[in-house]
Protein backbone atom coordinates (compact mmCIF):
# COMPACT_ATOMS: atom_id res chain seq x y z
CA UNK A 1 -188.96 68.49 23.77
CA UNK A 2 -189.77 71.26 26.03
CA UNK A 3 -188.05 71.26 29.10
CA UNK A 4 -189.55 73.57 32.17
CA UNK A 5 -187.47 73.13 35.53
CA UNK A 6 -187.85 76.05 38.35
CA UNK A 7 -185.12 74.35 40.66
CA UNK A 8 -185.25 72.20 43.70
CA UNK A 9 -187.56 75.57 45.69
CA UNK A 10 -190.61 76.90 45.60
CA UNK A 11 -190.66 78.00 41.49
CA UNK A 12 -194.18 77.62 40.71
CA UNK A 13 -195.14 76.32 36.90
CA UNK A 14 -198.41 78.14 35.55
CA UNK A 15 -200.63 77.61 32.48
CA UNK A 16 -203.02 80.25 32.08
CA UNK A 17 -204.59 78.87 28.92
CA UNK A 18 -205.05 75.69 26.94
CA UNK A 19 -201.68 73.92 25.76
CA UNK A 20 -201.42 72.94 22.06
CA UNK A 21 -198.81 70.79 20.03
CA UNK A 22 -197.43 71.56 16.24
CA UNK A 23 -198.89 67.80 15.08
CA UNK A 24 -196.70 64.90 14.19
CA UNK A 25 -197.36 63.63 17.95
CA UNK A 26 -193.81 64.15 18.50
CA UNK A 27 -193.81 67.66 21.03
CA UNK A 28 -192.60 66.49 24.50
CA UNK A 29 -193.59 68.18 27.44
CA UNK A 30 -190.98 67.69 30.87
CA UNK A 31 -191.66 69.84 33.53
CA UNK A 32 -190.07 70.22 36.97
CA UNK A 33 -191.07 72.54 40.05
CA UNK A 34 -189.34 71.51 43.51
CA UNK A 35 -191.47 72.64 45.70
CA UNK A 36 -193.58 75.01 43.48
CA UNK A 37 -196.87 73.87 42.13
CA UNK A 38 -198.20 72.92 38.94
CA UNK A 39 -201.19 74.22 37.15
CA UNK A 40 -203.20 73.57 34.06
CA UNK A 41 -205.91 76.58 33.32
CA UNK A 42 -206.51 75.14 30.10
CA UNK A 43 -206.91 72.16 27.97
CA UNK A 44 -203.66 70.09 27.43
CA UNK A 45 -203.50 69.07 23.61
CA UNK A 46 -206.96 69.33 22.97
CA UNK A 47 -206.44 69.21 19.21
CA UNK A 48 -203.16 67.77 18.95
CA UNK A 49 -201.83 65.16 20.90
CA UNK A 50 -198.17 65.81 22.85
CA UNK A 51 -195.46 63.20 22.32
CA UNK A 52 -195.28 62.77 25.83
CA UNK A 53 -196.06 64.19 29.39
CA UNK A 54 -193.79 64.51 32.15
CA UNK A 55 -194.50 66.80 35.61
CA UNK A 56 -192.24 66.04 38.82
CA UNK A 57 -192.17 62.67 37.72
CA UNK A 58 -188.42 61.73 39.78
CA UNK A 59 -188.71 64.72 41.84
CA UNK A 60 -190.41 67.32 43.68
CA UNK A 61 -193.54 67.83 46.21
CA UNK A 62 -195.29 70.40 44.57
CA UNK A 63 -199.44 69.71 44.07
CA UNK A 64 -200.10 69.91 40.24
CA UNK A 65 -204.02 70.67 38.99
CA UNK A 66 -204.98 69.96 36.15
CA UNK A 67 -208.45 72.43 35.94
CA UNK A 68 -209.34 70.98 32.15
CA UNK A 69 -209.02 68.08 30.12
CA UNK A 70 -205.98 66.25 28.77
CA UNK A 71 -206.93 65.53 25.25
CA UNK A 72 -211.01 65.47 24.29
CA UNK A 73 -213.80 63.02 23.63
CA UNK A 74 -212.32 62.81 19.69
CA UNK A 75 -208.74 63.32 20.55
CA UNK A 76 -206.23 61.32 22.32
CA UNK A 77 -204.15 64.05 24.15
CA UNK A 78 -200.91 62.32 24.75
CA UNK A 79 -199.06 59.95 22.53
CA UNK A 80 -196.34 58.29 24.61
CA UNK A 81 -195.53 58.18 28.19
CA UNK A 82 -197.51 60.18 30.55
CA UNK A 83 -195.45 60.28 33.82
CA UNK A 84 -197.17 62.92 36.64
CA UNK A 85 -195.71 62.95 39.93
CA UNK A 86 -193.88 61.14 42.44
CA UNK A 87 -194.24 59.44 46.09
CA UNK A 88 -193.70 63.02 47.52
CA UNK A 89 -196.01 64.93 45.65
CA UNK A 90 -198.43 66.18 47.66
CA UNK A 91 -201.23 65.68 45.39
CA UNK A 92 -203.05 65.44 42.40
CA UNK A 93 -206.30 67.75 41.76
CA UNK A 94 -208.37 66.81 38.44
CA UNK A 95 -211.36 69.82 37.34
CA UNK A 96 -212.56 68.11 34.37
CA UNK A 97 -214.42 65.47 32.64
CA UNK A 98 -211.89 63.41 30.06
CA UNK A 99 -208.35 62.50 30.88
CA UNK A 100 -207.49 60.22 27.40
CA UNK A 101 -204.25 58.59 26.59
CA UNK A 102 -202.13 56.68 24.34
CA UNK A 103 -199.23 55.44 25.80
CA UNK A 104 -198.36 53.94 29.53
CA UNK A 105 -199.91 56.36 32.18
CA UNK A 106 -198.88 56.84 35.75
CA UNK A 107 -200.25 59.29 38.28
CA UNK A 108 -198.88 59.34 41.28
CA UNK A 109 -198.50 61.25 45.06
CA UNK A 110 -197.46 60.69 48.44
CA UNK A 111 -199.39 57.93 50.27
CA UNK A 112 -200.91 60.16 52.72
CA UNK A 113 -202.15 62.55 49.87
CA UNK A 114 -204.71 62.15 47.34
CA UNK A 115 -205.86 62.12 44.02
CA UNK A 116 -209.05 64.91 44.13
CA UNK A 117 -211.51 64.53 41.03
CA UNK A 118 -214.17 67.62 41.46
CA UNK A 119 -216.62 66.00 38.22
CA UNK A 120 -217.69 63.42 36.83
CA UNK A 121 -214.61 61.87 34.51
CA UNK A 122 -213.37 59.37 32.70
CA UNK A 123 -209.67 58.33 32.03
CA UNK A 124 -209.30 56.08 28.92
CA UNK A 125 -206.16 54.77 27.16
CA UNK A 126 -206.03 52.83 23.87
CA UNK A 127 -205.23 49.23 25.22
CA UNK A 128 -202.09 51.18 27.66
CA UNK A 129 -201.81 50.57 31.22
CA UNK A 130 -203.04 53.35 33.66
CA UNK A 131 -201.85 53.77 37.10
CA UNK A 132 -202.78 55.50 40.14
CA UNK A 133 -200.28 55.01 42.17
CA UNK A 134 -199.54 55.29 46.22
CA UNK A 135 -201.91 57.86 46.96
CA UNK A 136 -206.00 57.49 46.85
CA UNK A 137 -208.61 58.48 44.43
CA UNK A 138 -211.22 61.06 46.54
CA UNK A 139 -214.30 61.30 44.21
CA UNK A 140 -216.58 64.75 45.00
CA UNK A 141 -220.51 64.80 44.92
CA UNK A 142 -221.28 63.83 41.41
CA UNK A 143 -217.91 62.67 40.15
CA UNK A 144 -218.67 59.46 39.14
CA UNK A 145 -215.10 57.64 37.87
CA UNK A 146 -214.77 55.70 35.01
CA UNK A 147 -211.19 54.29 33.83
CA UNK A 148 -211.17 52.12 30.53
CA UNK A 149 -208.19 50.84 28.93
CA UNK A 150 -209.96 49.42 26.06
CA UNK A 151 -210.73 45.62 24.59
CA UNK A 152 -206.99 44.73 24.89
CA UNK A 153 -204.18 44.43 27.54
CA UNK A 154 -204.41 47.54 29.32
CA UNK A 155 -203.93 46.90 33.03
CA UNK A 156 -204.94 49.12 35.74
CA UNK A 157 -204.13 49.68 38.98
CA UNK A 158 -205.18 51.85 41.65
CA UNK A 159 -202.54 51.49 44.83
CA UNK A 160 -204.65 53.85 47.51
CA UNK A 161 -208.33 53.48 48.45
CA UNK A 162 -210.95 55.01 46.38
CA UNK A 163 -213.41 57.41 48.70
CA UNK A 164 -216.72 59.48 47.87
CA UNK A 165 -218.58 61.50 48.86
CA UNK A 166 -222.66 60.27 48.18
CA UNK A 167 -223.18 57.29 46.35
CA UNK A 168 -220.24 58.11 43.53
CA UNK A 169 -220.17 55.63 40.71
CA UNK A 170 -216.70 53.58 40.44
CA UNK A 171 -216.39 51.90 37.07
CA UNK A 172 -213.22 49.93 35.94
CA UNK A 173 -212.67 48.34 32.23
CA UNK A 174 -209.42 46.59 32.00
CA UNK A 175 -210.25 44.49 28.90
CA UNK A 176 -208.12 41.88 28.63
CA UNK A 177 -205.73 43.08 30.57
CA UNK A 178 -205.26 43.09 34.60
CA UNK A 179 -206.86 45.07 37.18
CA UNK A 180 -205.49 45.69 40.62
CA UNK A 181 -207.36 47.50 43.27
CA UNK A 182 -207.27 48.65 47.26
CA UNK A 183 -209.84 49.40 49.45
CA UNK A 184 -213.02 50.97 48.28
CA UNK A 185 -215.71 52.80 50.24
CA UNK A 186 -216.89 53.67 53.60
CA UNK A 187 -220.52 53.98 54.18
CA UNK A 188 -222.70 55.67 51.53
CA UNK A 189 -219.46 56.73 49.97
CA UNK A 190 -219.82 54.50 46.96
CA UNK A 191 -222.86 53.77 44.64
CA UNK A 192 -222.43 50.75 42.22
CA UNK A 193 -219.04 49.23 41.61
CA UNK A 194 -218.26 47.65 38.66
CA UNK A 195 -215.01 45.82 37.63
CA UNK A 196 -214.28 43.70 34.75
CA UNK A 197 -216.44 43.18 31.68
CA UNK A 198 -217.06 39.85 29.30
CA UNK A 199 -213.42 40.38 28.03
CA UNK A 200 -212.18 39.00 31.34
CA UNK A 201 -209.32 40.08 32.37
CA UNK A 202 -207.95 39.43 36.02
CA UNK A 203 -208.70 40.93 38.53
CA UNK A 204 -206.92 41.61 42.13
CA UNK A 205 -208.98 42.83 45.08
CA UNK A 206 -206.44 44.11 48.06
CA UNK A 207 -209.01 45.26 50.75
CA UNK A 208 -212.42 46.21 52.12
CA UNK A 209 -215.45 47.19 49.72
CA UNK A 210 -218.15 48.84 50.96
CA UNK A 211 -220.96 50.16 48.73
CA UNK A 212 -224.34 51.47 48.53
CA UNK A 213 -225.01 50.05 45.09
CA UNK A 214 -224.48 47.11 43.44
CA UNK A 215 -221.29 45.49 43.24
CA UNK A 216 -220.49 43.18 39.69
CA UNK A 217 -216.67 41.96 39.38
CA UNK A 218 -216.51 40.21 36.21
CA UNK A 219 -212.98 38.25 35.38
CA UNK A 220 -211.33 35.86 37.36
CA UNK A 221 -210.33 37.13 40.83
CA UNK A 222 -207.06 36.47 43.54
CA UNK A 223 -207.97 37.72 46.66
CA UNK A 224 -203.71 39.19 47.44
CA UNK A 225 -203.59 41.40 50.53
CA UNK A 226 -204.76 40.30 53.71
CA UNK A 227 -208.54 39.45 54.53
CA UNK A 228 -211.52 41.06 51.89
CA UNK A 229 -214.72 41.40 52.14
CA UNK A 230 -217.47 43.36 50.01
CA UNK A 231 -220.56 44.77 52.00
CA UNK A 232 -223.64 46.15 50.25
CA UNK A 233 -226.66 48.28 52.02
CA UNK A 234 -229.05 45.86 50.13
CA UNK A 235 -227.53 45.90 47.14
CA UNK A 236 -226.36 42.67 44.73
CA UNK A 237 -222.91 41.25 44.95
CA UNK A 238 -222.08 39.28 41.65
CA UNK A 239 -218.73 37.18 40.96
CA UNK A 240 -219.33 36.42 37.79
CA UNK A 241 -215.50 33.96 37.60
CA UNK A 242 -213.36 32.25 39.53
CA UNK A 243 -212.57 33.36 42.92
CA UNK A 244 -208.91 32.14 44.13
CA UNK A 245 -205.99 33.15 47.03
CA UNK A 246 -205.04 32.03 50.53
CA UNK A 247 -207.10 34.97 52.53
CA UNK A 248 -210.18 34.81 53.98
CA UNK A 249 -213.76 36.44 52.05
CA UNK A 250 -216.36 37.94 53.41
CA UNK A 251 -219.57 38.87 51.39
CA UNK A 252 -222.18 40.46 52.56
CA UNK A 253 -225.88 41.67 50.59
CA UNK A 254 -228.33 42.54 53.12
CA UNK A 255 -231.69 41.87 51.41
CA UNK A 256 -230.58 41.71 48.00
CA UNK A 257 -228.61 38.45 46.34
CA UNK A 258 -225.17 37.43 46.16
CA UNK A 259 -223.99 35.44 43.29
CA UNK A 260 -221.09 32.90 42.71
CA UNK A 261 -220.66 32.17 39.59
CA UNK A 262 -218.23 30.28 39.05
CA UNK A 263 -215.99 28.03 41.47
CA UNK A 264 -214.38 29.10 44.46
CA UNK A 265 -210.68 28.49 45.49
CA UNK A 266 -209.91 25.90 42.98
CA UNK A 267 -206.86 27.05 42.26
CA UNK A 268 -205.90 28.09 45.06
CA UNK A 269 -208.14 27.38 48.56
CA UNK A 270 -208.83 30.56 50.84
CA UNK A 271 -208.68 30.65 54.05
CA UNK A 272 -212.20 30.79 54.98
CA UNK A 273 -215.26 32.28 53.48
CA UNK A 274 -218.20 33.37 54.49
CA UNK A 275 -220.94 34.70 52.51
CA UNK A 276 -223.91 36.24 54.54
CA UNK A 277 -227.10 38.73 54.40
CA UNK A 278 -225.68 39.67 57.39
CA UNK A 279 -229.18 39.29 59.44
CA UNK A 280 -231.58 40.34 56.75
CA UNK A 281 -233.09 38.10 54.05
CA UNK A 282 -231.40 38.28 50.59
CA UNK A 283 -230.11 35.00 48.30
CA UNK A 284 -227.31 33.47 48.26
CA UNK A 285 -225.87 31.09 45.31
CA UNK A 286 -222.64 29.38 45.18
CA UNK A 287 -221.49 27.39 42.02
CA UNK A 288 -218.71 25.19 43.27
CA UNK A 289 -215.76 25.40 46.13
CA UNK A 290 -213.00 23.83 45.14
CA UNK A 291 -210.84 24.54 48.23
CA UNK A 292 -211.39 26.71 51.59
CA UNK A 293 -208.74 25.56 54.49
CA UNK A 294 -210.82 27.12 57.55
CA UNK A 295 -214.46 27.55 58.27
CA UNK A 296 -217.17 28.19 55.52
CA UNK A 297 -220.41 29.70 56.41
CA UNK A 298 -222.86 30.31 54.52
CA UNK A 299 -226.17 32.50 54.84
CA UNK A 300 -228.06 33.12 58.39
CA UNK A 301 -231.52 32.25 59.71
CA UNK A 302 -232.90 35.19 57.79
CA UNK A 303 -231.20 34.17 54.28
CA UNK A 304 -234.65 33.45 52.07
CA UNK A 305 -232.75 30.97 49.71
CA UNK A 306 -229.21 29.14 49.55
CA UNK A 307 -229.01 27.78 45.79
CA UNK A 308 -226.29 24.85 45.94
CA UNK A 309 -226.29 24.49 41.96
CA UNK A 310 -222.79 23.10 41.08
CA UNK A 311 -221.09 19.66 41.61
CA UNK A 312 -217.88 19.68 43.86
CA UNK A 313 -218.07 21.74 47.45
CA UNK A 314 -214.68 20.68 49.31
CA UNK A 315 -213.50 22.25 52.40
CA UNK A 316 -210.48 21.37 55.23
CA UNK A 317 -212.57 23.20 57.55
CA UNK A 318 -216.18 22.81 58.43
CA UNK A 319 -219.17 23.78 56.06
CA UNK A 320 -222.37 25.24 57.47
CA UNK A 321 -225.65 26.66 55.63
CA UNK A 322 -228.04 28.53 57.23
CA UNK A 323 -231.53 29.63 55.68
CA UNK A 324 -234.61 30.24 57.51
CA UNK A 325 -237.02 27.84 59.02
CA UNK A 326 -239.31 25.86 56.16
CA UNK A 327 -238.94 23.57 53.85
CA UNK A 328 -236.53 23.75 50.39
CA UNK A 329 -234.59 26.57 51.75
CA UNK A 330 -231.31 25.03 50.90
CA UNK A 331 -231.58 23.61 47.34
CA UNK A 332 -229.22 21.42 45.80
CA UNK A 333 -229.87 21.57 42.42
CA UNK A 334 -226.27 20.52 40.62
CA UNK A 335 -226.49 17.22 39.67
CA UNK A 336 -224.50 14.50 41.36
CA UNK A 337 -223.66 17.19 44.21
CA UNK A 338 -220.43 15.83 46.71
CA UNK A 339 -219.73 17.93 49.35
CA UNK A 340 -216.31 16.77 51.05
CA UNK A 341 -214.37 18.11 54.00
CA UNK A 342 -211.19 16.43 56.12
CA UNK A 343 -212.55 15.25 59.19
CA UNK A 344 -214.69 18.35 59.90
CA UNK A 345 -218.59 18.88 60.18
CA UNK A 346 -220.83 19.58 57.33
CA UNK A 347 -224.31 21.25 58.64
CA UNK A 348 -227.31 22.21 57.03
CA UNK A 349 -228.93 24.28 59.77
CA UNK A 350 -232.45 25.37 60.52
CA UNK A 351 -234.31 24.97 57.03
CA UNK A 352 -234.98 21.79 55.01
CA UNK A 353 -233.26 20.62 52.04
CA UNK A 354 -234.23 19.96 48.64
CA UNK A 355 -231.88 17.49 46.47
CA UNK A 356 -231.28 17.31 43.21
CA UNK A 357 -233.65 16.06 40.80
CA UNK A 358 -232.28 12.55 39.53
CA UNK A 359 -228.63 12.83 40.74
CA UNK A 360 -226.71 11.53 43.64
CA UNK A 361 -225.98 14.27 46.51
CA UNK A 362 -222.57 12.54 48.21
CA UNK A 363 -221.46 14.49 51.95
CA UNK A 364 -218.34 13.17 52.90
CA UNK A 365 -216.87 14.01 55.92
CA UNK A 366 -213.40 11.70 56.14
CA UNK A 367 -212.51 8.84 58.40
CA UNK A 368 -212.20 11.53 61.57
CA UNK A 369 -214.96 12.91 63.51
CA UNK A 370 -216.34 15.46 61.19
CA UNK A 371 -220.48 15.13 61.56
CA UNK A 372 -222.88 15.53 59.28
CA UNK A 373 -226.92 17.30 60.45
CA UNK A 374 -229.60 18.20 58.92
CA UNK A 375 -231.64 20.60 61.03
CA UNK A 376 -234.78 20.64 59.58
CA UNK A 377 -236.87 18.22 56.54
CA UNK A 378 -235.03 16.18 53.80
CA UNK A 379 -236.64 16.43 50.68
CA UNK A 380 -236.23 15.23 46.60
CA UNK A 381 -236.51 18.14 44.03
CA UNK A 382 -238.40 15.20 42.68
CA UNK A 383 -237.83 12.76 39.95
């Protein structure tokens, strides 16, 4: 181990070239600077891989830059624990393109800091868990962020919101394991957004997401942290899983389609949901809800289509759907469709609606007062 510690003042720690281990993956790297800074010129184990990183990681407010890599696209370039920073570092500047582990990673700073990445990177760990903790991630023009664990349990979790700066790329690969995430966006901030992949590992959404790309969470979702919502400029919004967690959801696509699925709140119900092209006229399509407790609406007297193509719709609260004026606007294409609330409305407002083809479409409403309207034609899908 190699042990660097300028005291609890303003001792700064400098690295004016790259940073190389002996081999073995056994060289340990523990630095402390108070107060001082941190700098990496050069490429951290580029060849060789360290046994371990450690900078301020109990201690010490100092920023720390790291100008190059950590490792390359061929080299992992710690084995072990990477620990950088603490809640009062004051933050974390990244210059270069690959950041690649093997071992648990944590990065963090003080809340009100961030996390600067000047390029286009990618962090990657071999099926480790990566954290970026407190503080946010600020993405530059052109530094698109990718962060892959691998096919296996590698979770990762991002604790402050993730800005931009024009239409960055955000792209997060858990595998199997868990993903955790804040707010995301503002704006034109953030291009496409994509969490999750076919090996479906869950995923927690803790805030706002705003995007001016397309917007694909695939794995099994818990809405945790107050109200969430995911806003497009005209872009797609696709849930490709399960959707569950007492807060309300708010999804909105502009022109461009939004796509459930898989069933929502069947675990556990939210608290309402609405799912909207705001006033413009994209898609909308909804698998199944299995539980909302307050008010679902769906699409607006814009929305071109509302595609009704799973079984089971069940709601405490009222359920409204909203496409515009003609006929076949709302399709219910699941067969045997029920939609059931307790002793609130159900409303199919302003277009017609087309049934299933050779089911039974059941609306129950309870033994209260809930109502039931259709505001425009009733049609078959035939059959």
């Amino acid at each position: 181990t190699t042990t660097i510690n300028t005291g609890s003042g303003a001792g700064t720690v400098s690295f004016g070239a790259a940073i190389e281990a002996n081999g073995g993956d056994n060289d340990l790297l523990v630095i402390t600077s108070g107060t001082g800074d941190v700098t990496f010129t050069g490429a951290v184990a580029g060849t060789n891989a360290l046994g371990g990183l450690s900078v301020n990681a109990s201690s010490g407010n100092g920023g720390i830059t790291f100008t190059s890599t950590i490792g390359d696209g061929d080299t992992v370039g710690v084995v072990g624990t990477t620990a950088v920073g603490n809640s009062t570092t004051t933050d974390i500047d990244f210059g270069a393109g690959t950041y690649k582990f093997n071992g648990g990673t944590t990065f963090t700073a003080v809340s009100s800091g961030t996390m600067d990445m000047a390029a286009a990177v990618t962090f990657s760990t071999t099926n480790d868990s990566i954290e970026f903790a407190t503080a946010g991630i600020a993405l530059a023009n052109g530094a698109n962020l990718t962060i892959d664990t691998g096919a296996a349990a590698g979770d990762i979790t991002v604790g402050g919101a993730i800005t931009g700066d024009s239409q960055e790329t955000v792209t997060l690969d858990a595998g199997t394991g868990t993903t955790s995430v804040a707010a995301i966006g503002s704006s034109t901030q953030i291009g496409a957004l994509s969490i999750g992949t076919s090996d479906n590992g869950g995923i927690t959404l803790n805030g706002a997401i705003v995007t001016d790309g397309a917007v694909v969470i695939d794995g099994p979702v818990t809405l945790a942290t107050g109200a969430v919502s995911v806003t497009t400029a005209d872009d797609a919004i696709t849930f490709s899983h399960t959707i569950d967690g007492a807060q309300a959801l708010t999804l909105v696509s502009g022109t461009a389609a939004t796509a459930i699925q898989d069933g929502i709140g069947e675990s556990t119900a939210l608290s309402s949901l609405t799912i909207t092209n705001g006033s413009a006229n994209g898609t909308i399509e909804i698998e199944n809800i299995g539980g909302v407790t307050g008010a679902t609406a769906i699409g607006n007297t814009s929305t071109a289509t509302i595609t009704l193509d799973g079984t089971t719709y069940t709601t405490t609260g009222a359920q409204t759907y909203t496409a515009v004026t003609g006929g076949g606007n709302i399709d219910i294409t699941g067969t045997n469709t029920t939609f059931t609330t307790t002793n609130s409305n159900v409303a199919f407002a302003t277009s017609g609606v087309d049934l299933a083809n050779n089911g039974t479409t059941t609306i129950n409403t309870g033994s209260g007062a809930g109502t039931v309207s259709f505001g425009a034609a009733l049609e078959s899908n035939g059959g």
